[in-house]
PDB file of N, CA and C in Angstrom:
ATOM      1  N   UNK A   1       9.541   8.305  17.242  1.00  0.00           N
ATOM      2  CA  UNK A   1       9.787   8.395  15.818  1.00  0.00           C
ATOM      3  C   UNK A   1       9.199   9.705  15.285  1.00  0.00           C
ATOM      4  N   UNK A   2       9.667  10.032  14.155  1.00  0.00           N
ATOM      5  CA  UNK A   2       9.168  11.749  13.855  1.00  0.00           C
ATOM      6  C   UNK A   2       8.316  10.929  11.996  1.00  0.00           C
ATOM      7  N   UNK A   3       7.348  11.899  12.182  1.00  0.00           N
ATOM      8  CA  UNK A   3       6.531  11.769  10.860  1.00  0.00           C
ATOM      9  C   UNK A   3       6.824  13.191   9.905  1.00  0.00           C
ATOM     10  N   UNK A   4       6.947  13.004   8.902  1.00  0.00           N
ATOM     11  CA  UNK A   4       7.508  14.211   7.873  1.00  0.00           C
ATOM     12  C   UNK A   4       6.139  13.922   6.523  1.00  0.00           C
ATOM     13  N   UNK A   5       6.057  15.216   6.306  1.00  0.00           N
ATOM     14  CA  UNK A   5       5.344  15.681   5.497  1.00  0.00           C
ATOM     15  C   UNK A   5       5.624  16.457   4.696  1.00  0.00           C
ATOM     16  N   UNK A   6       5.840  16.099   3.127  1.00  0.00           N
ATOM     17  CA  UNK A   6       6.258  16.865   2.272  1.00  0.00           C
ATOM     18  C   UNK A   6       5.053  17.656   1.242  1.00  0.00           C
ATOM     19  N   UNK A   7       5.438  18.765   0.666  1.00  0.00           N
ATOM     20  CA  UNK A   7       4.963  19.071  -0.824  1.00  0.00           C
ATOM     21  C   UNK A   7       5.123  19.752  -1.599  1.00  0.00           C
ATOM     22  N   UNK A   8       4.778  19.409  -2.905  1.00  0.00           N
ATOM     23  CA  UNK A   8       5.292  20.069  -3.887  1.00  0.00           C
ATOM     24  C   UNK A   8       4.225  21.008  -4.696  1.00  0.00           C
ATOM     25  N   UNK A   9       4.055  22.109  -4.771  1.00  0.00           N
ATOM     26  CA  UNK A   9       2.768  22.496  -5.557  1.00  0.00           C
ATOM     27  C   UNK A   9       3.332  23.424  -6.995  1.00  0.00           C
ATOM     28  N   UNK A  10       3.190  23.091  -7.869  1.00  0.00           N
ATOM     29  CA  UNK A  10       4.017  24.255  -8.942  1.00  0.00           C
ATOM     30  C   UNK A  10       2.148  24.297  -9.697  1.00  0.00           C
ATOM     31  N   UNK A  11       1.977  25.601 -10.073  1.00  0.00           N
ATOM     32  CA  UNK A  11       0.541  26.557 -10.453  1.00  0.00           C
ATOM     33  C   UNK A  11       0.278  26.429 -11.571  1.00  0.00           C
ATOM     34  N   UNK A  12       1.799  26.150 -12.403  1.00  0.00           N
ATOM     35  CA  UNK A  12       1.737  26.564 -13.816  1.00  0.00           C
ATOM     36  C   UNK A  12       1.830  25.000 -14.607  1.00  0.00           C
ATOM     37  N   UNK A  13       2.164  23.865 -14.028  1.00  0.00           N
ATOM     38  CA  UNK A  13       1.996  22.530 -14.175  1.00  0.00           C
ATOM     39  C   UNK A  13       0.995  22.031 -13.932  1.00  0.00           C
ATOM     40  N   UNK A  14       0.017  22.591 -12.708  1.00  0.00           N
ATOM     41  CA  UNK A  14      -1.403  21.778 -12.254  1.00  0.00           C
ATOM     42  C   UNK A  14      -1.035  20.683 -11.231  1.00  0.00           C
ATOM     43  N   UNK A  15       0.488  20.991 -10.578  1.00  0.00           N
ATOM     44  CA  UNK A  15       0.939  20.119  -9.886  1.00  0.00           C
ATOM     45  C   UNK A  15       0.808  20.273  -8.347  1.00  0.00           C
ATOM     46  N   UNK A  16      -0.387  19.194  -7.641  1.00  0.00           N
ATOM     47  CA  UNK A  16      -0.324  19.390  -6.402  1.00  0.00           C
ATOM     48  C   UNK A  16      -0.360  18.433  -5.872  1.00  0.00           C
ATOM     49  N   UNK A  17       1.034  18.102  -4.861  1.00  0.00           N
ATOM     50  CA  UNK A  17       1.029  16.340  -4.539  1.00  0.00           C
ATOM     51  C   UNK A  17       1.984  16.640  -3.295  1.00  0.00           C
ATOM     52  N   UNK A  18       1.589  15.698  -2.567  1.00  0.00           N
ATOM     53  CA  UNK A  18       1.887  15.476  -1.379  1.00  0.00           C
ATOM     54  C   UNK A  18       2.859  13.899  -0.894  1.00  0.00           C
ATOM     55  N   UNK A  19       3.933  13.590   0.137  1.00  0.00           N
ATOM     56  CA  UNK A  19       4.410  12.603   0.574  1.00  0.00           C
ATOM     57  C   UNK A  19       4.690  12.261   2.113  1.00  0.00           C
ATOM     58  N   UNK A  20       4.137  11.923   2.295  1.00  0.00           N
ATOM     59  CA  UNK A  20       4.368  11.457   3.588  1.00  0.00           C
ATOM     60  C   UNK A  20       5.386  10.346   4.093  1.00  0.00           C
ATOM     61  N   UNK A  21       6.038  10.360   5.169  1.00  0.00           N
ATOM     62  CA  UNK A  21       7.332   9.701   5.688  1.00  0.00           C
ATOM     63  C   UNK A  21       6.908   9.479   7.305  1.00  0.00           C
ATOM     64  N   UNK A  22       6.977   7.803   7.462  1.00  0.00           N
ATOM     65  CA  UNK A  22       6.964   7.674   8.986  1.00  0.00           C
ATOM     66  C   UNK A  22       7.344   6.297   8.935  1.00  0.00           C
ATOM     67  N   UNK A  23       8.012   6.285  10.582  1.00  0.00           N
ATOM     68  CA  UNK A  23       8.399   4.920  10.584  1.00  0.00           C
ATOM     69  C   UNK A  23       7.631   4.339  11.780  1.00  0.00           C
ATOM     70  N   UNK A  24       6.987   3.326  11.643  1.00  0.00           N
ATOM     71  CA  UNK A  24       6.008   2.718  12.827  1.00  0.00           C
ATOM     72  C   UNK A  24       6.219   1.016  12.956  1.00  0.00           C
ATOM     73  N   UNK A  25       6.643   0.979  14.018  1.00  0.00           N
ATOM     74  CA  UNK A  25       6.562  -0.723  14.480  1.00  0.00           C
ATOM     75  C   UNK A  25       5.311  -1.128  13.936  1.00  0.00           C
ATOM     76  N   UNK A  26       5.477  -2.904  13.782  1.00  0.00           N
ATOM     77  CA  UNK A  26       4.350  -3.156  13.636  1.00  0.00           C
ATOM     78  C   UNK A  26       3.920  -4.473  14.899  1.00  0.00           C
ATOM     79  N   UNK A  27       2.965  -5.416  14.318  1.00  0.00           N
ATOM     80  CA  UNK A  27       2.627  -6.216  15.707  1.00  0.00           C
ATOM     81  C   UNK A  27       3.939  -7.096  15.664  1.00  0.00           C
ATOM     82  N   UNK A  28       4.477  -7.772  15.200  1.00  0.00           N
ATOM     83  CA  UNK A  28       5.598  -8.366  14.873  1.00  0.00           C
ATOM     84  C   UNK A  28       6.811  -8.118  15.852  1.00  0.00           C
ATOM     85  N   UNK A  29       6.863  -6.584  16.060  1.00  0.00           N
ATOM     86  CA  UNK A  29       8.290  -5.864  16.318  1.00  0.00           C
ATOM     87  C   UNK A  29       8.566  -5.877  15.531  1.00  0.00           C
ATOM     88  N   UNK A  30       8.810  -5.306  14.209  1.00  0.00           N
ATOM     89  CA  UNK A  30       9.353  -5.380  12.605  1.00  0.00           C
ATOM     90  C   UNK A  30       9.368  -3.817  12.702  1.00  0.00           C
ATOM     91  N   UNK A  31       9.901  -2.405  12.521  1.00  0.00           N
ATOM     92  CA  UNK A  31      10.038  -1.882  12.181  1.00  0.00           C
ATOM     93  C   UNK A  31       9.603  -1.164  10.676  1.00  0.00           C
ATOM     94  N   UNK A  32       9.259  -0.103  10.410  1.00  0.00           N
ATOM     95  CA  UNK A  32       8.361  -0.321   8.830  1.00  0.00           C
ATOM     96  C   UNK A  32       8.871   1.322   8.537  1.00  0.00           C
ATOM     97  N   UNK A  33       8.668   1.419   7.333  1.00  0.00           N
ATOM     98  CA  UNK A  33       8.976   2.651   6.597  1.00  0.00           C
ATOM     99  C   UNK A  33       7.664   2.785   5.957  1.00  0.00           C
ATOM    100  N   UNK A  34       6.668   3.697   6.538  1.00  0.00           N
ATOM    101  CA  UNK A  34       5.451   3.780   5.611  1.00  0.00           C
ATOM    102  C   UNK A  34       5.558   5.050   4.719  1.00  0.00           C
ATOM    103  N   UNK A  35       5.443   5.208   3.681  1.00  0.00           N
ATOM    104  CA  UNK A  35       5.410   5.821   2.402  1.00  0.00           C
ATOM    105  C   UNK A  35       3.923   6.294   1.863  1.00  0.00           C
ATOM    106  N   UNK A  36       3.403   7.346   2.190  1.00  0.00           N
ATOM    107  CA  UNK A  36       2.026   7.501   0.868  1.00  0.00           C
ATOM    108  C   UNK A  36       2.378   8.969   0.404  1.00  0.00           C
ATOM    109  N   UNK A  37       1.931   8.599  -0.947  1.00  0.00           N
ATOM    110  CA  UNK A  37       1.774   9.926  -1.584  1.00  0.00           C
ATOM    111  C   UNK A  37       0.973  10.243  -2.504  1.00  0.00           C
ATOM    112  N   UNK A  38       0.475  10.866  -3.144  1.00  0.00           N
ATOM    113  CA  UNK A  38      -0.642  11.296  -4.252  1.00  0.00           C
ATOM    114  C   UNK A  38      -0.889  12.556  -4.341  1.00  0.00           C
ATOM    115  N   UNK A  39      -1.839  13.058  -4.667  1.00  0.00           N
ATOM    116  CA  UNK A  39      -2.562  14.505  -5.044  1.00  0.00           C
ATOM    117  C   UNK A  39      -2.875  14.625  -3.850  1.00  0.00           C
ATOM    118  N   UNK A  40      -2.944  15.970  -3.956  1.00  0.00           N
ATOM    119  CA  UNK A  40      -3.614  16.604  -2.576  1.00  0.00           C
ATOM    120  C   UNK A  40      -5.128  16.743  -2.061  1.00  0.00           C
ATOM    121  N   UNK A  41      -5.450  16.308  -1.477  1.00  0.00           N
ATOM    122  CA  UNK A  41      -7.111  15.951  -1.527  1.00  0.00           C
ATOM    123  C   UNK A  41      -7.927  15.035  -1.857  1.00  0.00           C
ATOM    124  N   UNK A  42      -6.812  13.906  -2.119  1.00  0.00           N
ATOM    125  CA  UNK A  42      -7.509  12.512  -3.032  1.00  0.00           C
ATOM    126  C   UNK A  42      -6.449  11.533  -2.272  1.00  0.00           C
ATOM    127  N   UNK A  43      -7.228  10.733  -1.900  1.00  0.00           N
ATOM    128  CA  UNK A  43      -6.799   9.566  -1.015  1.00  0.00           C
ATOM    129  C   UNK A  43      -5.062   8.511  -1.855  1.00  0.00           C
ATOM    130  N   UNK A  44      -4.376   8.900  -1.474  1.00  0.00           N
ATOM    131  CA  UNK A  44      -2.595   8.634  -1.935  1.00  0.00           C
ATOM    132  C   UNK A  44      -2.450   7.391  -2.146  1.00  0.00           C
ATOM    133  N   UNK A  45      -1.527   6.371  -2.199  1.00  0.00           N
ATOM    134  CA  UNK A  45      -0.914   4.908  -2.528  1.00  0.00           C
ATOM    135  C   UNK A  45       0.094   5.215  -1.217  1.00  0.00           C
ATOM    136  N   UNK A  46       0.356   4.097  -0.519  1.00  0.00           N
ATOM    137  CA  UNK A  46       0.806   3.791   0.461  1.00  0.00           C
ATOM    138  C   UNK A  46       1.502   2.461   0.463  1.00  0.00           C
ATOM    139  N   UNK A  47       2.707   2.766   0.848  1.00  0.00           N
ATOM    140  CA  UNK A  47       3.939   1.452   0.365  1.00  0.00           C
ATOM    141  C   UNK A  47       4.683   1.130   1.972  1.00  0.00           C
ATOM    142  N   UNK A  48       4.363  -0.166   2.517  1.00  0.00           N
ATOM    143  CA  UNK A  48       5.345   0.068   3.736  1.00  0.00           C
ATOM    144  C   UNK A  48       6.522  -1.492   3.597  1.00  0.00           C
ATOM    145  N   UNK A  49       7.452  -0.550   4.332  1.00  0.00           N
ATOM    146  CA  UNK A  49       8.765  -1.151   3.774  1.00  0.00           C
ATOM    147  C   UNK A  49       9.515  -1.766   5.579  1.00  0.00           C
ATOM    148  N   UNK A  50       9.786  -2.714   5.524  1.00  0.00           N
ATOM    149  CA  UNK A  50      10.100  -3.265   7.126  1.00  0.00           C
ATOM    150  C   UNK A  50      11.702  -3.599   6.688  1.00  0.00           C
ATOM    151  N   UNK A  51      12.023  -2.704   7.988  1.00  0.00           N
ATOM    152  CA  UNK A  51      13.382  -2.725   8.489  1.00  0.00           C
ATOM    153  C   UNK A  51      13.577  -3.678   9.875  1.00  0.00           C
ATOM    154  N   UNK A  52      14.550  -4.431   9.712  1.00  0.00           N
ATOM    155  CA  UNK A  52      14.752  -4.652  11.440  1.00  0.00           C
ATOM    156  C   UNK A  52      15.284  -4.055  11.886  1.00  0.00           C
ATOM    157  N   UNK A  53      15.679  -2.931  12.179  1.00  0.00           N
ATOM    158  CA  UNK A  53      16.557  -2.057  13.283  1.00  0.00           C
ATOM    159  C   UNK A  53      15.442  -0.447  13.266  1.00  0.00           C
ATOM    160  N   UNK A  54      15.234   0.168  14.631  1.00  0.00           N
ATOM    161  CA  UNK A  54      14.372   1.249  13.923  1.00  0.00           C
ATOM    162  C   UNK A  54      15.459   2.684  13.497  1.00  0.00           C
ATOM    163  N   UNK A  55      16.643   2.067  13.791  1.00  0.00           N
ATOM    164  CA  UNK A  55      17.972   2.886  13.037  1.00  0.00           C
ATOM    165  C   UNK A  55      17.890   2.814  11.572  1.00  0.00           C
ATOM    166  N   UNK A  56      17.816   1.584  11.316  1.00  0.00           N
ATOM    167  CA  UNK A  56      17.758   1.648  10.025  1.00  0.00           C
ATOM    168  C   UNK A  56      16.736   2.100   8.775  1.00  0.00           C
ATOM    169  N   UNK A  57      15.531   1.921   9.554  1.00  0.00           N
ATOM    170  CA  UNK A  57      14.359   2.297   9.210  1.00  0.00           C
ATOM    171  C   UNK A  57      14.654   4.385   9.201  1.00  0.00           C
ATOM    172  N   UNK A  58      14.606   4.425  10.058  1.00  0.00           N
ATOM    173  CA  UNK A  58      14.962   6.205  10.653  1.00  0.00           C
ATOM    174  C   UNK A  58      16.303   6.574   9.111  1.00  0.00           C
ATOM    175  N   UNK A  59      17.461   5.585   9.312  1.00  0.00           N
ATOM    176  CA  UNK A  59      18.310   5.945   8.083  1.00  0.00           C
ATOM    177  C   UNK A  59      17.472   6.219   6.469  1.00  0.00           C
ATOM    178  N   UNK A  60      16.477   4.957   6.235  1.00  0.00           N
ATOM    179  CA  UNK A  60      16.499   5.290   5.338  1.00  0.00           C
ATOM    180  C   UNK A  60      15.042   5.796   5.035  1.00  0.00           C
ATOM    181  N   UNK A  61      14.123   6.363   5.870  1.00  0.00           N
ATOM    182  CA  UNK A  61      13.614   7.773   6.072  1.00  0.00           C
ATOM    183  C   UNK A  61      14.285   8.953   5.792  1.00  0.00           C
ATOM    184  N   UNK A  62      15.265   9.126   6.030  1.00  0.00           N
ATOM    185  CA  UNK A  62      16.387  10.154   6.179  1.00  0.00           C
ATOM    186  C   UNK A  62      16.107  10.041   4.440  1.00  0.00           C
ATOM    187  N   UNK A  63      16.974   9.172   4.060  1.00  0.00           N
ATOM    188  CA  UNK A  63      17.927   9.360   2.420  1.00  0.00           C
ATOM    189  C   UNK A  63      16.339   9.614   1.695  1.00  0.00           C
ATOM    190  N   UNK A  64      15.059   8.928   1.861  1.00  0.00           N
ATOM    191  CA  UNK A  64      13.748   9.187   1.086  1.00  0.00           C
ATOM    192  C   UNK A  64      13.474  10.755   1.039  1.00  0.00           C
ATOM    193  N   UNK A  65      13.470  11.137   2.321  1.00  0.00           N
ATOM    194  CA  UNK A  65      13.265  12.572   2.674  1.00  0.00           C
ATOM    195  C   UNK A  65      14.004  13.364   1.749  1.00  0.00           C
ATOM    196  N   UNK A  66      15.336  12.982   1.576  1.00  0.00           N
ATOM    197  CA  UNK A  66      16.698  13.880   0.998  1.00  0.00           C
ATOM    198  C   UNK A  66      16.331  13.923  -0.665  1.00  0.00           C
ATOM    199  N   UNK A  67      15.931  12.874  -1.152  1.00  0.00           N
ATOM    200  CA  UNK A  67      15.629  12.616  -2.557  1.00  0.00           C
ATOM    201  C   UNK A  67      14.371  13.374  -2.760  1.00  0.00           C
ATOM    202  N   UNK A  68      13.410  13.006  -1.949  1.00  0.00           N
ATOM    203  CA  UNK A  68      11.971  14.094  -2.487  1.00  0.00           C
ATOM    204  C   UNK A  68      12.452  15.738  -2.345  1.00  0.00           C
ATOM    205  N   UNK A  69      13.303  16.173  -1.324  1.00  0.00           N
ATOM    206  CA  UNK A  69      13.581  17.493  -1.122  1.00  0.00           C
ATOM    207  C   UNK A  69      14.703  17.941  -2.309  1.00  0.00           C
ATOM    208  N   UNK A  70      15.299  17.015  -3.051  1.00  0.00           N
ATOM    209  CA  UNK A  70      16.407  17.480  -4.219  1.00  0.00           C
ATOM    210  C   UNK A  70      14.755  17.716  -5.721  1.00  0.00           C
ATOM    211  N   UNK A  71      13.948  16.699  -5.272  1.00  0.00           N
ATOM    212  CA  UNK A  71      13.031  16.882  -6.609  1.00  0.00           C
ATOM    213  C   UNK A  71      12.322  18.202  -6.286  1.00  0.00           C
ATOM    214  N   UNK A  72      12.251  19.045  -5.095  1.00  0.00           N
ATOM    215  CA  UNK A  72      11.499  20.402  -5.058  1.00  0.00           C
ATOM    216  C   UNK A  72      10.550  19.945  -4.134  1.00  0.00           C
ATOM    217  N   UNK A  73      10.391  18.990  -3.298  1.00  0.00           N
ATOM    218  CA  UNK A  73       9.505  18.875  -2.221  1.00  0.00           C
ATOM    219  C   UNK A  73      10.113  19.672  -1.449  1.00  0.00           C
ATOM    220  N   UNK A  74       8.774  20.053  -0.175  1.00  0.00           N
ATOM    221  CA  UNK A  74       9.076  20.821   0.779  1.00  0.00           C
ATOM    222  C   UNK A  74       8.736  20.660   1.774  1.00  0.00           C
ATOM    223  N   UNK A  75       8.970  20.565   3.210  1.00  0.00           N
ATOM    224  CA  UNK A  75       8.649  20.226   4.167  1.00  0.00           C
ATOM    225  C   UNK A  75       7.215  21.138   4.877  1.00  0.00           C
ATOM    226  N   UNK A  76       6.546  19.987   4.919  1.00  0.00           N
ATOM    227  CA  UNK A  76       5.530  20.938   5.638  1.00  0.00           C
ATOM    228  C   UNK A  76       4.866  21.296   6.916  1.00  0.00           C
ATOM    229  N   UNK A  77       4.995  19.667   7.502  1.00  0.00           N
ATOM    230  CA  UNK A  77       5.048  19.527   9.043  1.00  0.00           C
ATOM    231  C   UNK A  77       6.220  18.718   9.346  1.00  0.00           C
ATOM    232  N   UNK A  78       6.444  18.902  10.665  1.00  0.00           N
ATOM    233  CA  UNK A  78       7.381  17.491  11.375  1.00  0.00           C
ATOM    234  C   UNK A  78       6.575  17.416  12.685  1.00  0.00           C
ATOM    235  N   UNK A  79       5.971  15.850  13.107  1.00  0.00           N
ATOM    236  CA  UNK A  79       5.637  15.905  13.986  1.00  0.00           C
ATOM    237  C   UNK A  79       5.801  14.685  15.288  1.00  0.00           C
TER     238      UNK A  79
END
């Protein structure tokens, strides 16, 4: 599975925030979409979302990714 790391920093807003994207089994076999994001340097909110297929999970990683990158996120790692 690939982990994505987004961010957005604009200077003149005071805006510095970060999102993270990964999809990780859990003990179950459940498939999960984990989500955190917040400020940069301050511990984020973290939302995980269970898919049964890790296709589907990976799909809609994909479309999350696509929506933060239309708001001006930017990719920062893939790993």
């Amino acid at each position: 599975m690939t982990a994505v790391t987004l961010r957005r920093i604009d200077s003149a807003c005071n805006m510095r925030r970060f999102y993270r994207l990964d999809v990780q089994p859990d003990l179950f076999g459940v498939f999960t979409l984990v989500r955190e994001w917040g400020r940069i340097g301050r511990a984020g909110q973290v939302r995980m979302i269970p898919y049964p297929t890790p296709a589907e999970a990976a799909a809609a990683l994909d479309k999350q990714r696509t929506a933060k990158e239309r708001r001006g996120y930017n990719v920062l790692m893939e790993s």
